[in-house]
PDB file of N, CA and C in Angstrom:
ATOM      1  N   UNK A   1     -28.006   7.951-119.545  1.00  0.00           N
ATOM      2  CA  UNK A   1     -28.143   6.539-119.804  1.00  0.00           C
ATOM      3  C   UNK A   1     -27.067   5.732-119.104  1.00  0.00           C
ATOM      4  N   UNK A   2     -27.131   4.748-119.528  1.00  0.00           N
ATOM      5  CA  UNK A   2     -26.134   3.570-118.315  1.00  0.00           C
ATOM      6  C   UNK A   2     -24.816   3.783-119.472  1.00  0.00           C
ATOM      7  N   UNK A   3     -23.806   3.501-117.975  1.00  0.00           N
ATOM      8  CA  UNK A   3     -22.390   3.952-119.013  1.00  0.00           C
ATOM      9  C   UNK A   3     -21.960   2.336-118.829  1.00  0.00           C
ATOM     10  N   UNK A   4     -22.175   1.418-118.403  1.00  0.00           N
ATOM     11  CA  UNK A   4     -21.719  -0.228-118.742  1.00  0.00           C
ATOM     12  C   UNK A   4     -22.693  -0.871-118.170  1.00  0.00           C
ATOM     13  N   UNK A   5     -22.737  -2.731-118.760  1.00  0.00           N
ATOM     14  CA  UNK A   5     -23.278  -3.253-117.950  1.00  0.00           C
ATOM     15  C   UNK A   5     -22.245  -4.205-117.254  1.00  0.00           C
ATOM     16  N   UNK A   6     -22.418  -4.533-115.840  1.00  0.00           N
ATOM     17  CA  UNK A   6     -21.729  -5.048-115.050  1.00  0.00           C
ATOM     18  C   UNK A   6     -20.994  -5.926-115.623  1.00  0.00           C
ATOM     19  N   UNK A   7     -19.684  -6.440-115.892  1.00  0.00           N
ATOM     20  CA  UNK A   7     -19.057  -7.335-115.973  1.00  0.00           C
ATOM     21  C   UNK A   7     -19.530  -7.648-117.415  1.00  0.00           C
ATOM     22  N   UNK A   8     -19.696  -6.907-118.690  1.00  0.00           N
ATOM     23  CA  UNK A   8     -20.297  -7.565-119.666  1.00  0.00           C
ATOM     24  C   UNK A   8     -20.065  -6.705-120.559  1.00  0.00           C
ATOM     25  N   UNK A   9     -20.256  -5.575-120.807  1.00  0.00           N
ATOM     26  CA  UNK A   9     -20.051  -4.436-121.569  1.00  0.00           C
ATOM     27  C   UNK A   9     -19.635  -3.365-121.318  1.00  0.00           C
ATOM     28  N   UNK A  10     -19.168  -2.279-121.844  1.00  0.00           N
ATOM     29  CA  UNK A  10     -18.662  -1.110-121.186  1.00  0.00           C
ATOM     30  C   UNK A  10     -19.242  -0.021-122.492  1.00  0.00           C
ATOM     31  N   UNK A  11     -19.465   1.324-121.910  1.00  0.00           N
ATOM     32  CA  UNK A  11     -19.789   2.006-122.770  1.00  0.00           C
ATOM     33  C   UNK A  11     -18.728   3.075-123.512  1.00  0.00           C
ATOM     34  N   UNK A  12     -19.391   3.476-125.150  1.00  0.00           N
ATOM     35  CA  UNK A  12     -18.415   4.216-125.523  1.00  0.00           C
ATOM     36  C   UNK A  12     -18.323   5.784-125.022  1.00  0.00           C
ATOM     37  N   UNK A  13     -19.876   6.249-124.350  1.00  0.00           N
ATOM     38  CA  UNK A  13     -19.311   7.493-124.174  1.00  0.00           C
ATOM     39  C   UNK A  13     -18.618   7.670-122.554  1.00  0.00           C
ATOM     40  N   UNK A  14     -17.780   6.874-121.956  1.00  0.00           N
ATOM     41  CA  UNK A  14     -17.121   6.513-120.842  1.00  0.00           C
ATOM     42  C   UNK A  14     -15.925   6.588-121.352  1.00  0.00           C
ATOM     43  N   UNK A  15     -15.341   6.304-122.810  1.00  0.00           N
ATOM     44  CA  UNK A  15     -14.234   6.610-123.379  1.00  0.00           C
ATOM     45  C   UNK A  15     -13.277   7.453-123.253  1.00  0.00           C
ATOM     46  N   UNK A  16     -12.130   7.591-122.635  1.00  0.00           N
ATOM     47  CA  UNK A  16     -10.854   8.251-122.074  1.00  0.00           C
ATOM     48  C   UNK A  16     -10.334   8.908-123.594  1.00  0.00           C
ATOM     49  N   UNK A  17     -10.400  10.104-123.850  1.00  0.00           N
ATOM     50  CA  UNK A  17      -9.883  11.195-125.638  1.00  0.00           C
ATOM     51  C   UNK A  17      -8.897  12.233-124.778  1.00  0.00           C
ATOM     52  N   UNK A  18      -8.775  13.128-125.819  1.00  0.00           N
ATOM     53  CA  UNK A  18      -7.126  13.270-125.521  1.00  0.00           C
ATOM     54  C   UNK A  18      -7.737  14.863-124.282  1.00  0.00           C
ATOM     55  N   UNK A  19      -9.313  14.861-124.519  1.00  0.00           N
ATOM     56  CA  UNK A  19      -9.681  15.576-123.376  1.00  0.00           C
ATOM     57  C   UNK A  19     -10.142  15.345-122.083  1.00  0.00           C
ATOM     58  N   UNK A  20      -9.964  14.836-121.799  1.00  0.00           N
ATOM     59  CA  UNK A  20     -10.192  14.000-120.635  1.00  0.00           C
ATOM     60  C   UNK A  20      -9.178  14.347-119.789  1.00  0.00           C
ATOM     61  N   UNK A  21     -10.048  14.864-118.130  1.00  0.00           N
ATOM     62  CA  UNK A  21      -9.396  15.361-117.373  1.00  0.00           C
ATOM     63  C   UNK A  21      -9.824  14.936-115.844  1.00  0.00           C
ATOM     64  N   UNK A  22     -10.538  13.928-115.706  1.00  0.00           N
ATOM     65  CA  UNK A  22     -10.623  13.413-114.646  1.00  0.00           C
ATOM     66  C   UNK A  22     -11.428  11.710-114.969  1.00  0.00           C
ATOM     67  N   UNK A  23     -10.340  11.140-114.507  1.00  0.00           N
ATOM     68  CA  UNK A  23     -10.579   9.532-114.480  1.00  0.00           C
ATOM     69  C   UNK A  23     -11.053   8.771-112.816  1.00  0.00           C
ATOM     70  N   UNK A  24     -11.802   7.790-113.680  1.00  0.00           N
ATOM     71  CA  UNK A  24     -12.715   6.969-112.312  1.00  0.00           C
ATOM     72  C   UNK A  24     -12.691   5.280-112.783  1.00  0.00           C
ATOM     73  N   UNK A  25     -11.768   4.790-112.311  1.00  0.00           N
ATOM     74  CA  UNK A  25     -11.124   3.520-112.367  1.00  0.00           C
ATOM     75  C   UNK A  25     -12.161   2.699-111.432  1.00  0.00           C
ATOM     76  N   UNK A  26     -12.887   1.063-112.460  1.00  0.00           N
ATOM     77  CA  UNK A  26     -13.600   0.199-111.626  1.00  0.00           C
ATOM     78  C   UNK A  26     -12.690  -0.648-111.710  1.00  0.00           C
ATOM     79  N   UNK A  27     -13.195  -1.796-110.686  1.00  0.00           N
ATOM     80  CA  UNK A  27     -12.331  -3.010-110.707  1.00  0.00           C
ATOM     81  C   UNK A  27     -13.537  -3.798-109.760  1.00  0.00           C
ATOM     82  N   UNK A  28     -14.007  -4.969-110.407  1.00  0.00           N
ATOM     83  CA  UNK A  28     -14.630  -5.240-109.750  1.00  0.00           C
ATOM     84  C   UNK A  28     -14.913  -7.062-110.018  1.00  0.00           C
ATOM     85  N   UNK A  29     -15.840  -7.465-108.996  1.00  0.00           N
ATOM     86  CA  UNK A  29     -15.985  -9.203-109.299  1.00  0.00           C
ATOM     87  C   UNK A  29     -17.362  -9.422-109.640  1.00  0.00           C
ATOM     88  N   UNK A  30     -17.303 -10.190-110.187  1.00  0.00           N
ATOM     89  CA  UNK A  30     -19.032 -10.446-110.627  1.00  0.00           C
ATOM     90  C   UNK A  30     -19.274 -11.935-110.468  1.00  0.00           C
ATOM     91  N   UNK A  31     -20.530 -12.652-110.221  1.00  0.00           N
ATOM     92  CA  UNK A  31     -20.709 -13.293-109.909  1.00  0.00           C
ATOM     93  C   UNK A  31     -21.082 -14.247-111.038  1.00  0.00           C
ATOM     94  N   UNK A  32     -20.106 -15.425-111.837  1.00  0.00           N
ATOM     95  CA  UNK A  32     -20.287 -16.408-113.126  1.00  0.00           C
ATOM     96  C   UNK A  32     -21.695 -16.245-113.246  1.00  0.00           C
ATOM     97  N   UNK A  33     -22.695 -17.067-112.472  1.00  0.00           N
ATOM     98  CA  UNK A  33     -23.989 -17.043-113.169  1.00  0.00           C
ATOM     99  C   UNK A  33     -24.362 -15.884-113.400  1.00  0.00           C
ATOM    100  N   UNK A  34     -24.399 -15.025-112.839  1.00  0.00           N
ATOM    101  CA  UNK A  34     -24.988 -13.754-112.925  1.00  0.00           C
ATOM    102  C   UNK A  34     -24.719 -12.769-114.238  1.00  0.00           C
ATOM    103  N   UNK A  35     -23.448 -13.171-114.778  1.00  0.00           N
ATOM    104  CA  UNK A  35     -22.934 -12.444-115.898  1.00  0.00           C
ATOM    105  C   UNK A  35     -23.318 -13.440-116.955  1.00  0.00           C
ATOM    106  N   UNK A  36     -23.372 -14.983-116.921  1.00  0.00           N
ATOM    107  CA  UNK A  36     -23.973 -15.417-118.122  1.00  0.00           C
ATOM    108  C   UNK A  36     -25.452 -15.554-118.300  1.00  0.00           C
ATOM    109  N   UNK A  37     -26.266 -15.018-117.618  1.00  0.00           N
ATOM    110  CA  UNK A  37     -27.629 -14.619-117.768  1.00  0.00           C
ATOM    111  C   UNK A  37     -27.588 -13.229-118.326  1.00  0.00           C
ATOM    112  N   UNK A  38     -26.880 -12.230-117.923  1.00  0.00           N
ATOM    113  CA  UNK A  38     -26.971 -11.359-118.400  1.00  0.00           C
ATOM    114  C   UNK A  38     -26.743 -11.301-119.782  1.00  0.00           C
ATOM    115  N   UNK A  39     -25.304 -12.007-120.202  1.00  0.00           N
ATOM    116  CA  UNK A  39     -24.885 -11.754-121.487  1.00  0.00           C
ATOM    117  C   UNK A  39     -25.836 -12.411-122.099  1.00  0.00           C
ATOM    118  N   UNK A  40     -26.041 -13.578-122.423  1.00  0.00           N
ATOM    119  CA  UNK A  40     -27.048 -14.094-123.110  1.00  0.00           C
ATOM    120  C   UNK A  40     -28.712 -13.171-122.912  1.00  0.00           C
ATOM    121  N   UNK A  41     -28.897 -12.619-122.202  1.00  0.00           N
ATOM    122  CA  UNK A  41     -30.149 -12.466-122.705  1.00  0.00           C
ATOM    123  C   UNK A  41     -30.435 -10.941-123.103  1.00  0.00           C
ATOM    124  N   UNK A  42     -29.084 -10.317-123.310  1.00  0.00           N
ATOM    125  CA  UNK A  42     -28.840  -8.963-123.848  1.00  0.00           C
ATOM    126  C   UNK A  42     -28.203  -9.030-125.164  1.00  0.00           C
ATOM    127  N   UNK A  43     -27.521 -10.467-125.879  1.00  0.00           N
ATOM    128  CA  UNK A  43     -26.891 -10.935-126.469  1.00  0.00           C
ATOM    129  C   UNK A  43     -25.582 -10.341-127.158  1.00  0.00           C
ATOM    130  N   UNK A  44     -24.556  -9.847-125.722  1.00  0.00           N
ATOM    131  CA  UNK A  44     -23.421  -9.296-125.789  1.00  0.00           C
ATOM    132  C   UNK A  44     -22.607 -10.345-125.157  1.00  0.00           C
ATOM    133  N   UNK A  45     -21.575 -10.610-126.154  1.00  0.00           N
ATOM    134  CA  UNK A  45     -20.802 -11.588-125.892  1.00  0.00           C
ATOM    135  C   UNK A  45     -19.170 -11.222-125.900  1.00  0.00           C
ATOM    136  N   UNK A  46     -18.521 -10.345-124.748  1.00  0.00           N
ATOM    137  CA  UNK A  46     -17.528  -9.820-124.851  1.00  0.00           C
ATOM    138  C   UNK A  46     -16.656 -10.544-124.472  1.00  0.00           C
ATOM    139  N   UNK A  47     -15.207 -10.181-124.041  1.00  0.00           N
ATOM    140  CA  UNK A  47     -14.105 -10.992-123.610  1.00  0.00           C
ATOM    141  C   UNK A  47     -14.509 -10.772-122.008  1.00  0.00           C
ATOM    142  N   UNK A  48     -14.893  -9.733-121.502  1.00  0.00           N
ATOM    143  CA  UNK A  48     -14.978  -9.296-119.890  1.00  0.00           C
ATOM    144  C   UNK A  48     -16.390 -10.662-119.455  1.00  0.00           C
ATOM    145  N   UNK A  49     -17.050 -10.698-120.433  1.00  0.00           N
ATOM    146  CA  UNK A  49     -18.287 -11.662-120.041  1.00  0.00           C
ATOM    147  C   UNK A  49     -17.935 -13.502-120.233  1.00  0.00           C
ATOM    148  N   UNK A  50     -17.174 -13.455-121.314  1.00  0.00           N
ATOM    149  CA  UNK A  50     -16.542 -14.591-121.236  1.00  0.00           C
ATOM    150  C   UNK A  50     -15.335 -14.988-119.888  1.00  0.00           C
ATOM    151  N   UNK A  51     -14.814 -14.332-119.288  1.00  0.00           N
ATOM    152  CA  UNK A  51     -13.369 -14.194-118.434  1.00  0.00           C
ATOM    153  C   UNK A  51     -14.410 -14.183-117.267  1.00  0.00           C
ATOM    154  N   UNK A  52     -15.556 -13.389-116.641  1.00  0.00           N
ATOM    155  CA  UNK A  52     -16.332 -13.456-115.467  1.00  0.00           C
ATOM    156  C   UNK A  52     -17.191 -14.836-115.537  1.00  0.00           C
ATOM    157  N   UNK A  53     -17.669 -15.232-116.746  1.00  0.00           N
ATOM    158  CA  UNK A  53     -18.815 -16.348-116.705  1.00  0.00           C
ATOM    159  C   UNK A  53     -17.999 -17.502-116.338  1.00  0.00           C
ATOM    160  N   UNK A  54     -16.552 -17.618-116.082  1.00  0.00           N
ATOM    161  CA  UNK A  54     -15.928 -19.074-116.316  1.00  0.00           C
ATOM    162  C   UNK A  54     -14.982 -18.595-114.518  1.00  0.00           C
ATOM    163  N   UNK A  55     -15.329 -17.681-113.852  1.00  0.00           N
ATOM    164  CA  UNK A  55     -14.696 -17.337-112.808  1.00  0.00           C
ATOM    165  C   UNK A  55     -13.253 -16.729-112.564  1.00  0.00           C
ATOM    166  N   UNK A  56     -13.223 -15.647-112.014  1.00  0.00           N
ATOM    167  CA  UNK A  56     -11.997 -15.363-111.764  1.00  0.00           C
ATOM    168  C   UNK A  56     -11.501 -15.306-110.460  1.00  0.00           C
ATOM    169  N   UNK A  57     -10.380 -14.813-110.073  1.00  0.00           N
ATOM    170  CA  UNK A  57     -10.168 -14.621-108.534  1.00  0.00           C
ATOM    171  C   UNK A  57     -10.796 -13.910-107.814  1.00  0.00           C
ATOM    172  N   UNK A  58     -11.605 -13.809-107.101  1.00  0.00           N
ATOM    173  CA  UNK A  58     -11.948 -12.694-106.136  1.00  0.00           C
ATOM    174  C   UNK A  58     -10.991 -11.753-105.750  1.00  0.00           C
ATOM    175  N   UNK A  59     -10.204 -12.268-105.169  1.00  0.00           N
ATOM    176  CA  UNK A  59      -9.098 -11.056-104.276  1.00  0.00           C
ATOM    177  C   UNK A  59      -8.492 -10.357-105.652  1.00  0.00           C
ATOM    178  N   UNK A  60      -8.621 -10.654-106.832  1.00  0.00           N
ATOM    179  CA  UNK A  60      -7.969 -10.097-108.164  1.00  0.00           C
ATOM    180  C   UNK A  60      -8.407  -8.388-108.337  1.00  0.00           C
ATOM    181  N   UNK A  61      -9.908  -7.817-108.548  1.00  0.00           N
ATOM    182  CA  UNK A  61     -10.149  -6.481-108.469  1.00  0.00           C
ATOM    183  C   UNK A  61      -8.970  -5.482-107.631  1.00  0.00           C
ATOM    184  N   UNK A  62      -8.606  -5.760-106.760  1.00  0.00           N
ATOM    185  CA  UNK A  62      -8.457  -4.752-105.428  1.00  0.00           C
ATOM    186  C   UNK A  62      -7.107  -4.458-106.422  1.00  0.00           C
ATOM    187  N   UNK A  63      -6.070  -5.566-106.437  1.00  0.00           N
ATOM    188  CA  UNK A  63      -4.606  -5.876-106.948  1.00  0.00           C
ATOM    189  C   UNK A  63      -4.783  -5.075-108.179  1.00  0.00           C
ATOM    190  N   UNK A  64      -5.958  -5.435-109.215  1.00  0.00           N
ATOM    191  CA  UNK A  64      -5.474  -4.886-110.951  1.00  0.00           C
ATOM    192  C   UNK A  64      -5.796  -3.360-109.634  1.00  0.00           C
ATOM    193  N   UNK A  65      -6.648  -2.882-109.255  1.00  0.00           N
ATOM    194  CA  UNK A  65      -7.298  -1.581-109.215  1.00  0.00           C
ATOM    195  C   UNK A  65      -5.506  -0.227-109.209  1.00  0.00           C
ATOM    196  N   UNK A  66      -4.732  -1.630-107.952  1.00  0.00           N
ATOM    197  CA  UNK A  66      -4.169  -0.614-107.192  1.00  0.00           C
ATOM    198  C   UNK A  66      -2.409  -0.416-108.748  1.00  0.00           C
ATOM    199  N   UNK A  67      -2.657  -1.998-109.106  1.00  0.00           N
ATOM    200  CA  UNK A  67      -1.730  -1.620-110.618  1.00  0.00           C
ATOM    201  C   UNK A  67      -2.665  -0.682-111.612  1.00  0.00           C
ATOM    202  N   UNK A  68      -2.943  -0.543-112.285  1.00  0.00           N
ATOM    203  CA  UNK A  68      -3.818   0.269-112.708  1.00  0.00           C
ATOM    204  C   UNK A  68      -3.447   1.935-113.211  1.00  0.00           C
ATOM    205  N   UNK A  69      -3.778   1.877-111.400  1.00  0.00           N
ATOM    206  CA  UNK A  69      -3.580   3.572-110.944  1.00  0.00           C
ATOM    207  C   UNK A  69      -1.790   4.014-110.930  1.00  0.00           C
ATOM    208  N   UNK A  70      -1.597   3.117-110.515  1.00  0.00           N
ATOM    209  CA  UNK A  70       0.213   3.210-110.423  1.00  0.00           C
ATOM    210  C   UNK A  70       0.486   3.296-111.696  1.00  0.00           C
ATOM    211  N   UNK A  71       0.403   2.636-113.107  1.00  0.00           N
ATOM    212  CA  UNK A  71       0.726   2.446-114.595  1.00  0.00           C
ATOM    213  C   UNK A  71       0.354   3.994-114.634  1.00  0.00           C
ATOM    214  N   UNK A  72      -1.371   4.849-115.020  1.00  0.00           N
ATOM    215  CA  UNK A  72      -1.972   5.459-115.529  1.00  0.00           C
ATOM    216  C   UNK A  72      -1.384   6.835-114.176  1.00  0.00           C
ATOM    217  N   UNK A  73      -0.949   7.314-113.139  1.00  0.00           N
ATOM    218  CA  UNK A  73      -0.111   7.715-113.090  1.00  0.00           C
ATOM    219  C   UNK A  73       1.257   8.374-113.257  1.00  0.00           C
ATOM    220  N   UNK A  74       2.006   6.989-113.426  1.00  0.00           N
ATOM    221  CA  UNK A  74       3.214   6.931-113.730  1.00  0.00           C
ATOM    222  C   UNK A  74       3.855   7.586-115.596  1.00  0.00           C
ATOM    223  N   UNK A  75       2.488   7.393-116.472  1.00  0.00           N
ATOM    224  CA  UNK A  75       2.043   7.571-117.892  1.00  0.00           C
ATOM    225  C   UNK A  75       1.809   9.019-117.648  1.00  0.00           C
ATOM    226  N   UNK A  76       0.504   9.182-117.242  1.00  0.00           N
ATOM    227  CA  UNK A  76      -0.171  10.641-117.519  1.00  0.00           C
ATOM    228  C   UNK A  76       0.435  11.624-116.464  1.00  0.00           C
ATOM    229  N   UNK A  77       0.770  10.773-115.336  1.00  0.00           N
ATOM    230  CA  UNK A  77       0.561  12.086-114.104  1.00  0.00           C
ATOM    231  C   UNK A  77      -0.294  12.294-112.891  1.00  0.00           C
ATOM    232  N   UNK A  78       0.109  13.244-112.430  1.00  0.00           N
ATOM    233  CA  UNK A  78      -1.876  13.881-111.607  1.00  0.00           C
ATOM    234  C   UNK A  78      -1.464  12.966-110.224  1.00  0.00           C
ATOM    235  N   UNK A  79      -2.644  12.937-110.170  1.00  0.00           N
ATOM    236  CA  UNK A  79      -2.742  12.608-108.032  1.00  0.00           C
ATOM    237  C   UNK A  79      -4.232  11.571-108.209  1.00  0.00           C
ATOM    238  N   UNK A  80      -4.038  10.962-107.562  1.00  0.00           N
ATOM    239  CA  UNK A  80      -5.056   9.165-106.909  1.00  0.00           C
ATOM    240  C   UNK A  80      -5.590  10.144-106.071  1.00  0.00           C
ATOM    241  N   UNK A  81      -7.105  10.118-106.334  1.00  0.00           N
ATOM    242  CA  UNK A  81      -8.527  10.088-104.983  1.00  0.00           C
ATOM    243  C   UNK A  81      -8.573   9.016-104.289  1.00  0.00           C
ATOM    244  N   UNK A  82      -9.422   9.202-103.359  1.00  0.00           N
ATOM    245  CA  UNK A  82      -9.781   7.885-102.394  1.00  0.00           C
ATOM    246  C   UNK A  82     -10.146   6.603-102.793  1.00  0.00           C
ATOM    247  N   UNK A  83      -9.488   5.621-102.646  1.00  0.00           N
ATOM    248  CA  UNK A  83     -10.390   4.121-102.962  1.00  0.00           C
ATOM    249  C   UNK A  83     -11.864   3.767-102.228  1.00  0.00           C
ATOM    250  N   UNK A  84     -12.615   3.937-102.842  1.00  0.00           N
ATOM    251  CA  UNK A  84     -14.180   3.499-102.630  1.00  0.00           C
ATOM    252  C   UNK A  84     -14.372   1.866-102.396  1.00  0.00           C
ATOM    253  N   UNK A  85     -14.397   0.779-101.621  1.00  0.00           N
ATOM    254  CA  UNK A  85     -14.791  -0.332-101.934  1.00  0.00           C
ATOM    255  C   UNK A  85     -16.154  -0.358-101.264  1.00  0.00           C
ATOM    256  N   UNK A  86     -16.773  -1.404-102.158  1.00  0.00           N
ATOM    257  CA  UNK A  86     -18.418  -1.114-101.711  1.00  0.00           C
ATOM    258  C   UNK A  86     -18.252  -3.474-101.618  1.00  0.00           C
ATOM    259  N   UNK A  87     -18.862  -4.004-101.141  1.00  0.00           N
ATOM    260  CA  UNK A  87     -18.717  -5.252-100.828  1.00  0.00           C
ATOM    261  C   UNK A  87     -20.365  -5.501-100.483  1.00  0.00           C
ATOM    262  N   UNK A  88     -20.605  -6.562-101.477  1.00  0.00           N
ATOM    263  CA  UNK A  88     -21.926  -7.305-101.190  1.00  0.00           C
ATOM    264  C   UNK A  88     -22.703  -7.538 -99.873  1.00  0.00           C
ATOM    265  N   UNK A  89     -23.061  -7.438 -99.519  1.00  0.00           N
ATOM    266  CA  UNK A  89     -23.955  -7.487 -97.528  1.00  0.00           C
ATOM    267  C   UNK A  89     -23.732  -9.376 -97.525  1.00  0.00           C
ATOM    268  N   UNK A  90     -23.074  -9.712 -96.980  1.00  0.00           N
ATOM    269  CA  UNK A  90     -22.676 -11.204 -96.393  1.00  0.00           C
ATOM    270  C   UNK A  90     -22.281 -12.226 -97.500  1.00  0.00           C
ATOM    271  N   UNK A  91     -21.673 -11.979 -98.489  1.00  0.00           N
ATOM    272  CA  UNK A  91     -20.616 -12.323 -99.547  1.00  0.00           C
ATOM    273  C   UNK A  91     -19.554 -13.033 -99.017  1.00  0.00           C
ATOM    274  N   UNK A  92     -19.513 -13.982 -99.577  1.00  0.00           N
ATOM    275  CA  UNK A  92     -18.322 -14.738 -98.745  1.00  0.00           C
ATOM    276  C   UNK A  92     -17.196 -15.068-100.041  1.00  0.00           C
ATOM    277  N   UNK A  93     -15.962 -15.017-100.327  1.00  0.00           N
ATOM    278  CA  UNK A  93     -15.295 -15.253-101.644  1.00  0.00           C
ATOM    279  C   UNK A  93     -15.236 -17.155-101.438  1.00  0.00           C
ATOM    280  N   UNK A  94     -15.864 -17.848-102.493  1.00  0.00           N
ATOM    281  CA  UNK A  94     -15.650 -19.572-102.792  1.00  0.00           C
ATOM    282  C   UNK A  94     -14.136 -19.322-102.393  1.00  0.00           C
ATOM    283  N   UNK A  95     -13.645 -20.158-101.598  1.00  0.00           N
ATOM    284  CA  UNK A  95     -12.315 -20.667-101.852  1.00  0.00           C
ATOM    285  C   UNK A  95     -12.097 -21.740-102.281  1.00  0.00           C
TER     286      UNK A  95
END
């Protein structure tokens, strides 16, 4: 089944327990309208759906991604895989 919905919910069995041995960090932007259609018509009204529906920074994902990994690191340990960025086909960030 789906482990979140974009920018709106996140799921519980995605949940990090004290067994957990390999982590996969998102960070990502979503597009205001797009997340308040969603939330409303799934009628999940989180803090991640409230914080995307009113806009955030674009260039913000990349920055939390790369703090993040450095904190959860620096905490647990272990070794960083490759950064994956995947970018919309002709997306331009509003400035």
């Amino acid at each position: 089944g789906a482990q979140a919905l974009a920018g709106v919910m996140g799921g519980a069995d995605s949940a990090v327990s004290a067994g957990t041995r390999t982590v996969f960090l998102e960070s990502a932007h979503f597009a205001p309208a797009a997340i308040m259609g969603v939330a409303r018509r799934f009628g999940l009204h989180s803090d991640a759906a409230h914080r995307f529906e009113r806009g955030v920074d674009p260039d913000l994902p990349e920055r939390a991604l790369q703090r993040a990994t450095a904190l959860l690191l620096a905490v647990c340990g272990g070794r960083a895989g490759p950064l994956q960025c995947t970018e919309w086909p002709g997306w331009t960030a509003p400035r």
